[in-house]
N, C-alpha and C. Protein backbone atom coordinates (compact mmCIF):
# COMPACT_ATOMS: atom_id res chain seq x y z
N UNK A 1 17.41 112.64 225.95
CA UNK A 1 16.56 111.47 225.93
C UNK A 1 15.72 111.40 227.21
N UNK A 2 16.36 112.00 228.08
CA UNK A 2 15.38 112.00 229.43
C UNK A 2 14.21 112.39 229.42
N UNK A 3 14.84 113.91 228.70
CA UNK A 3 13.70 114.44 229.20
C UNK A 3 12.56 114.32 227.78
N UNK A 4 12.69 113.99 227.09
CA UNK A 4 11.78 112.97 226.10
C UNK A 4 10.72 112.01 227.11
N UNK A 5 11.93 111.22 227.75
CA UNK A 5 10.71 110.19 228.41
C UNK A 5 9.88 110.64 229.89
N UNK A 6 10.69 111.57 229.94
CA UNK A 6 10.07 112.50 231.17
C UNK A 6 8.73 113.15 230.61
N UNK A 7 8.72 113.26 229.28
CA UNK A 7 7.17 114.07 228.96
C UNK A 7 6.53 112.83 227.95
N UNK A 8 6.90 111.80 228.07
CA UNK A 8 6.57 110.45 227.73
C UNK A 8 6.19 110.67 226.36
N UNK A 9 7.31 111.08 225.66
CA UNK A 9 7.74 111.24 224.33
C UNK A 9 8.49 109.97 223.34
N UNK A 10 8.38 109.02 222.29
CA UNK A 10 9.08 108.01 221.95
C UNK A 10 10.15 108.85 220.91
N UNK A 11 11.25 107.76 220.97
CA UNK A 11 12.09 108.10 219.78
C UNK A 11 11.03 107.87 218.21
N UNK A 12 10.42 106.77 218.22
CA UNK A 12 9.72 106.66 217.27
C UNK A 12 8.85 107.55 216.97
N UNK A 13 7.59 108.03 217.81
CA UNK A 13 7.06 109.03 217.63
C UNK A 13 7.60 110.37 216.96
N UNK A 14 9.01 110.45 217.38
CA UNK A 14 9.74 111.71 216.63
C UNK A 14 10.60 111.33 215.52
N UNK A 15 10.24 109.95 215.28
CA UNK A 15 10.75 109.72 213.95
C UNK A 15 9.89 109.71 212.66
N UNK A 16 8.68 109.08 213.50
CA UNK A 16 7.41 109.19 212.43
C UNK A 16 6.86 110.80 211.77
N UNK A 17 6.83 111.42 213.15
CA UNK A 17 6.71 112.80 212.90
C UNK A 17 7.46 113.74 211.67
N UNK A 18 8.83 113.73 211.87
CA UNK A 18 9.75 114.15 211.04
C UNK A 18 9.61 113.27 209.53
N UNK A 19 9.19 111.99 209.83
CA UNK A 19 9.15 110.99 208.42
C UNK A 19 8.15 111.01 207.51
N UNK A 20 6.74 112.07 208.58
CA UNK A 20 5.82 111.53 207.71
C UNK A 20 4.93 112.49 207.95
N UNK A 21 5.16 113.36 209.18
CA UNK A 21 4.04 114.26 209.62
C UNK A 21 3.56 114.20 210.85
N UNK A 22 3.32 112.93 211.11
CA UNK A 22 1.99 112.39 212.28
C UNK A 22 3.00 111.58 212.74
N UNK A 23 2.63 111.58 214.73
CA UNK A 23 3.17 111.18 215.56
C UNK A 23 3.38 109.74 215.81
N UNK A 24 1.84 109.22 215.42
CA UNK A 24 1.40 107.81 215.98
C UNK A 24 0.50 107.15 214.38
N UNK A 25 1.22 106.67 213.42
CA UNK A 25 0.15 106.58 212.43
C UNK A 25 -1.02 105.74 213.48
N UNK A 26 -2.22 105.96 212.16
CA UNK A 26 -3.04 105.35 212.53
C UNK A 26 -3.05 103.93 212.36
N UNK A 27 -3.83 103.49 213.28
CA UNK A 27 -4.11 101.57 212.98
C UNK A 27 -4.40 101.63 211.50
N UNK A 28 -4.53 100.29 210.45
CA UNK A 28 -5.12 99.98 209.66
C UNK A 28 -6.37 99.98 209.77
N UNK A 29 -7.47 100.32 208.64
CA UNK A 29 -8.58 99.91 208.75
C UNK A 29 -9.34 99.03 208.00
N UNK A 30 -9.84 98.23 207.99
CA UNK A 30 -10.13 97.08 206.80
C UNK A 30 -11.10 98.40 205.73
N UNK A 31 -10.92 98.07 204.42
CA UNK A 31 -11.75 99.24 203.43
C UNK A 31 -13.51 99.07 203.66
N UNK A 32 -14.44 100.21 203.46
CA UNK A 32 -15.63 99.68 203.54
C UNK A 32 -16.14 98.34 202.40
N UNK A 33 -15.21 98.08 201.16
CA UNK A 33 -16.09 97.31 200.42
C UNK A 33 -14.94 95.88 200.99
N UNK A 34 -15.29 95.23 201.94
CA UNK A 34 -14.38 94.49 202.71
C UNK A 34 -14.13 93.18 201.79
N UNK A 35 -15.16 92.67 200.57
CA UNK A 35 -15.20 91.65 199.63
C UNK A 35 -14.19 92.16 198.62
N UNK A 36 -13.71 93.39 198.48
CA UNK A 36 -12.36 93.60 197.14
C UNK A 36 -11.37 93.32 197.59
N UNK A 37 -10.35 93.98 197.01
CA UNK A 37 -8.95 93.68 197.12
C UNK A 37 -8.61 94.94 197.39
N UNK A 38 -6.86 95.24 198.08
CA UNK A 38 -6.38 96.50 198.48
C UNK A 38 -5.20 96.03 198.56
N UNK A 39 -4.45 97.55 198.02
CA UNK A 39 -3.11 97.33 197.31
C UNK A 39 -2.59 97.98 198.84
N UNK A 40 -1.43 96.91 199.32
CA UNK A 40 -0.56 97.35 200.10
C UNK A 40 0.31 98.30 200.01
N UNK A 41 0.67 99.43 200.79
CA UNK A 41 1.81 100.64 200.05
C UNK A 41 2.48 100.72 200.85
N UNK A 42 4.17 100.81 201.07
CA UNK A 42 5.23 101.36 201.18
C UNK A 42 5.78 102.86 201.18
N UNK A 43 5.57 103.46 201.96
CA UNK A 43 5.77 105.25 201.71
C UNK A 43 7.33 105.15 202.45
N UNK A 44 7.89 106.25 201.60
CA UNK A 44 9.61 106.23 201.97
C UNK A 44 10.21 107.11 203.22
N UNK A 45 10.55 106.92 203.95
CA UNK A 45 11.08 108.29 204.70
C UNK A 45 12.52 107.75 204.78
N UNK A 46 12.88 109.16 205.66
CA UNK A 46 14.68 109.00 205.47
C UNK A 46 15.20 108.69 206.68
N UNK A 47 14.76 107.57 207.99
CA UNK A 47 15.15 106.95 208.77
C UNK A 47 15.14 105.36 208.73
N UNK A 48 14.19 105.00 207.80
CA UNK A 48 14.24 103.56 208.20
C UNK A 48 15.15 103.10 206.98
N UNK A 49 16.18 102.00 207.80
CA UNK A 49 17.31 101.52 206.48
C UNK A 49 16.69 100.79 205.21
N UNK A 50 17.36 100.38 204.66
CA UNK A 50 16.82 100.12 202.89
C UNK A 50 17.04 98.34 203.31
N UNK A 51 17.51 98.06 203.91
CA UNK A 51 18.10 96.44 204.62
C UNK A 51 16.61 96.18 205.29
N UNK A 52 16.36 97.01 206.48
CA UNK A 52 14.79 96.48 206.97
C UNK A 52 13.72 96.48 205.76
N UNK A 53 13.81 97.58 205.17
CA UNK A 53 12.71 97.20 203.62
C UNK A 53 12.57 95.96 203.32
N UNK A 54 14.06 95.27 202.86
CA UNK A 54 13.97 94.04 202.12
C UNK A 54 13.72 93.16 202.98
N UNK A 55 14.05 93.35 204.54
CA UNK A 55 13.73 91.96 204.99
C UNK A 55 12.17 92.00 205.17
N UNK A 56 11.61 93.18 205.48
CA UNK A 56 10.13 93.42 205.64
C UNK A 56 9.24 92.37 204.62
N UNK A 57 9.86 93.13 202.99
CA UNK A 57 9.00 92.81 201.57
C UNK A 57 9.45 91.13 201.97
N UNK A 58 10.69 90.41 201.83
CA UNK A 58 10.46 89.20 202.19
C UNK A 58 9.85 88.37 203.06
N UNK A 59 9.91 89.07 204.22
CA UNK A 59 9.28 88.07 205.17
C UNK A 59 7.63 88.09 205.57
N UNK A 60 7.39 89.25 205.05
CA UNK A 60 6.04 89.87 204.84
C UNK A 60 5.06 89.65 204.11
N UNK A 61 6.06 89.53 202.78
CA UNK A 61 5.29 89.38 201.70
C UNK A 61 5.74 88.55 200.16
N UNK A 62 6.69 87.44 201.37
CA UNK A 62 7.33 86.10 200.36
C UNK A 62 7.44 86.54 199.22
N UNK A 63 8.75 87.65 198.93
CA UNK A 63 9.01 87.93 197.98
C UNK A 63 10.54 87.70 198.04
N UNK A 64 10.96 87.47 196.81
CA UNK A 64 12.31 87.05 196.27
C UNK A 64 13.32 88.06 196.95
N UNK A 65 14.60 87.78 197.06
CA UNK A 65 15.48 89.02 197.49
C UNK A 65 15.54 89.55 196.24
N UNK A 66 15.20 89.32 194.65
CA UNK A 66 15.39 90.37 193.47
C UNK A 66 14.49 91.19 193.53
N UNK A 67 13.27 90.64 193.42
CA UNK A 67 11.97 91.46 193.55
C UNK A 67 12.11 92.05 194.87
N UNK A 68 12.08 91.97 195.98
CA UNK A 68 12.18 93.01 197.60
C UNK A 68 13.31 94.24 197.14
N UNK A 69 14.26 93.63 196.71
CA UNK A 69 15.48 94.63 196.44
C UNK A 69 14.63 95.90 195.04
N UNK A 70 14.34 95.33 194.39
CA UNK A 70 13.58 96.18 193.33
C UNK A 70 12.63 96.74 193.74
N UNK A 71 11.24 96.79 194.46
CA UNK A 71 10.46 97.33 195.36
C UNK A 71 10.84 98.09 196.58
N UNK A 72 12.17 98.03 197.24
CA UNK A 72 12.69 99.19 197.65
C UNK A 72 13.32 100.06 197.12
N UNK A 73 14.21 99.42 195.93
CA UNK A 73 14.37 100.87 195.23
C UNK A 73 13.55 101.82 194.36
N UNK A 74 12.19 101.05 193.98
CA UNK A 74 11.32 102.01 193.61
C UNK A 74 10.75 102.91 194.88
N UNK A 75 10.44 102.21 196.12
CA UNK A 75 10.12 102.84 197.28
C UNK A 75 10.90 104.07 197.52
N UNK A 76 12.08 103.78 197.29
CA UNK A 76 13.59 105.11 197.53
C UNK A 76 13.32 105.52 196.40
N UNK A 77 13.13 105.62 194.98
CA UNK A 77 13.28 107.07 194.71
C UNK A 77 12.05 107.22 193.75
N UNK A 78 10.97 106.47 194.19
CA UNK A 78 9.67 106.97 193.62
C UNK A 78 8.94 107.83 194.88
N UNK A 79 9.12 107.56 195.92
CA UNK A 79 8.94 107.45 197.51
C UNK A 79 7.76 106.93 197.90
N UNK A 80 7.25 105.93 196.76
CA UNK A 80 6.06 104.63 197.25
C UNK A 80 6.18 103.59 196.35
N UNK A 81 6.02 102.60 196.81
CA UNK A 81 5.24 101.20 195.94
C UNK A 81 4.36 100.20 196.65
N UNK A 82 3.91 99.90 195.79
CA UNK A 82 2.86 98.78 195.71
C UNK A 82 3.61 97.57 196.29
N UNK A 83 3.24 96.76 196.89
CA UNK A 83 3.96 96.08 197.49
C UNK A 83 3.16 94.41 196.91
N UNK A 84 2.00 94.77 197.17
CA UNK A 84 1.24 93.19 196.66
C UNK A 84 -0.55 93.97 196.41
N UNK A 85 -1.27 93.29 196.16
CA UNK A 85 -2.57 93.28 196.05
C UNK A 85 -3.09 91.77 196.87
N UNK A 86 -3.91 91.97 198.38
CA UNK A 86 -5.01 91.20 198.59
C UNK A 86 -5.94 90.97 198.86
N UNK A 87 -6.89 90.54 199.32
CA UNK A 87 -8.29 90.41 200.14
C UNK A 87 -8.23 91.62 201.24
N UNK A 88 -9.22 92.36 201.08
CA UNK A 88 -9.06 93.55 202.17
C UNK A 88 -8.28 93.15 203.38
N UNK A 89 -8.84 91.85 204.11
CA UNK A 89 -9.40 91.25 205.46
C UNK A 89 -7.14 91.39 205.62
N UNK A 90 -6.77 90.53 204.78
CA UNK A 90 -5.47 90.24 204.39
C UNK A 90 -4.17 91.13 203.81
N UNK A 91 -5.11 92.23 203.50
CA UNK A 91 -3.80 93.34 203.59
C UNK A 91 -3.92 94.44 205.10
N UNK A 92 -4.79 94.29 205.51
CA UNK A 92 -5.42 94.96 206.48
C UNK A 92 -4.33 94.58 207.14
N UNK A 93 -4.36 93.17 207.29
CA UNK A 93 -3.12 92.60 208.78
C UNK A 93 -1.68 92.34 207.87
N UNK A 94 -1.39 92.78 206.56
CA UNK A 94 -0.36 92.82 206.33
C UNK A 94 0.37 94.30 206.69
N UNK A 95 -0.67 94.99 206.82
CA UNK A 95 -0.09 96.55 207.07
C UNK A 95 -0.07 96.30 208.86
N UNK A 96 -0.68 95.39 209.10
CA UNK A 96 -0.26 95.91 210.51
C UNK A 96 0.72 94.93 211.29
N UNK A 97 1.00 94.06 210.38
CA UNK A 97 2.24 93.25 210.58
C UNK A 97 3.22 94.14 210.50
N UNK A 98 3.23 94.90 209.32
CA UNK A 98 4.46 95.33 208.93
C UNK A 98 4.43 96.48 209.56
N UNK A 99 3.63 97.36 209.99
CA UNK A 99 3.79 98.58 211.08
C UNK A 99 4.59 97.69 212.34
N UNK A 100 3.90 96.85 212.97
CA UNK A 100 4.23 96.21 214.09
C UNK A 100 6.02 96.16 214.46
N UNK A 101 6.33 95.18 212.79
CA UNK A 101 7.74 94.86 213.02
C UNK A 101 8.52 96.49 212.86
N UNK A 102 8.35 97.36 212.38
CA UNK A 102 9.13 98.30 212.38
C UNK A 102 9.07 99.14 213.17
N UNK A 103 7.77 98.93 214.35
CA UNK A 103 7.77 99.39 215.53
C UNK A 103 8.69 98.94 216.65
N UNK A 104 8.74 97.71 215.98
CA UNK A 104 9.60 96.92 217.26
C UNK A 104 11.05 97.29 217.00
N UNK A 105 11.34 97.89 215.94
CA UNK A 105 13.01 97.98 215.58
C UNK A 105 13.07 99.62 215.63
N UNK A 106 12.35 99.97 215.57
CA UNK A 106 12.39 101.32 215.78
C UNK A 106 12.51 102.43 214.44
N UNK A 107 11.88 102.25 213.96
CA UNK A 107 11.54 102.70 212.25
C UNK A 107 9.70 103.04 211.89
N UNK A 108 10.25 104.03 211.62
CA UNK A 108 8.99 104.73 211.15
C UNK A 108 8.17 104.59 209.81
N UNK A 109 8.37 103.24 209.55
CA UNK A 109 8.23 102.91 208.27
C UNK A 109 6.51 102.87 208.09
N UNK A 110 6.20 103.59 206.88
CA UNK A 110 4.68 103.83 206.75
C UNK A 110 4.32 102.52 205.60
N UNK A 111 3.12 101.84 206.35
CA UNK A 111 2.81 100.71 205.31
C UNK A 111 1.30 101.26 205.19
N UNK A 112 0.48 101.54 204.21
CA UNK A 112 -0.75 101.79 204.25
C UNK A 112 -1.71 101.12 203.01
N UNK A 113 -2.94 100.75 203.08
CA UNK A 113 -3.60 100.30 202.36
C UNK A 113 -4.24 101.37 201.24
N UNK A 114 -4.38 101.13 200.22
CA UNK A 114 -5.14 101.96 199.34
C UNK A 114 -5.93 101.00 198.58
């Protein structure tokens, strides 16, 4: 671990890497047609627990513990879902809410707009 932070390396960074490819996802970007809608996505990797999922989809995205629990298990073994559909402006900062919090816990959890 030292010498990780000795070449100013994160645990996360090498979790994302291994989870997803890329070191540092990128920020969100609001879509160019900024007046539609954009479907929030969930991509699966095999570090972040199935417990942060649900609290994510709930607290994120005021969803039921039936429905959060069902949207992670499609997440686990489809290895994406749809999470909600909203206003570009509004999924834009839902993906980067939800990057944020799983930054802070230490999970490489990929939220991306499509």
């Amino acid at each position: 671990m030292r010498e990780l932070q000795r070449r100013g390396v994160t645990r996360f960074e090498i979790t994302s890497y291994l989870a997803h490819g890329v070191s540092t996802p990128k920020s969100p970007s609001i879509p160019e047609r900024s007046t539609g809608d954009a479907e929030v996505v969930l991509i699966n990797d095999d570090f972040t627990p199935m417990e942060f999922v649900v609290t994510v989809l709930r607290e994120h995205f005021d969803l039921t513990l039936d429905a959060a629990v069902r949207i992670m298990l499609t997440i686990h073994s489809e290895g994406r879902a749809v999470c909600g559909r909203f206003a570009a402006g509004i999924a834009a900062e839902k993906v980067a809410l939800v990057r944020a919090a799983a930054r802070a816990e230490g999970h490489p959890l990929l939220c991306i707009l499509e």
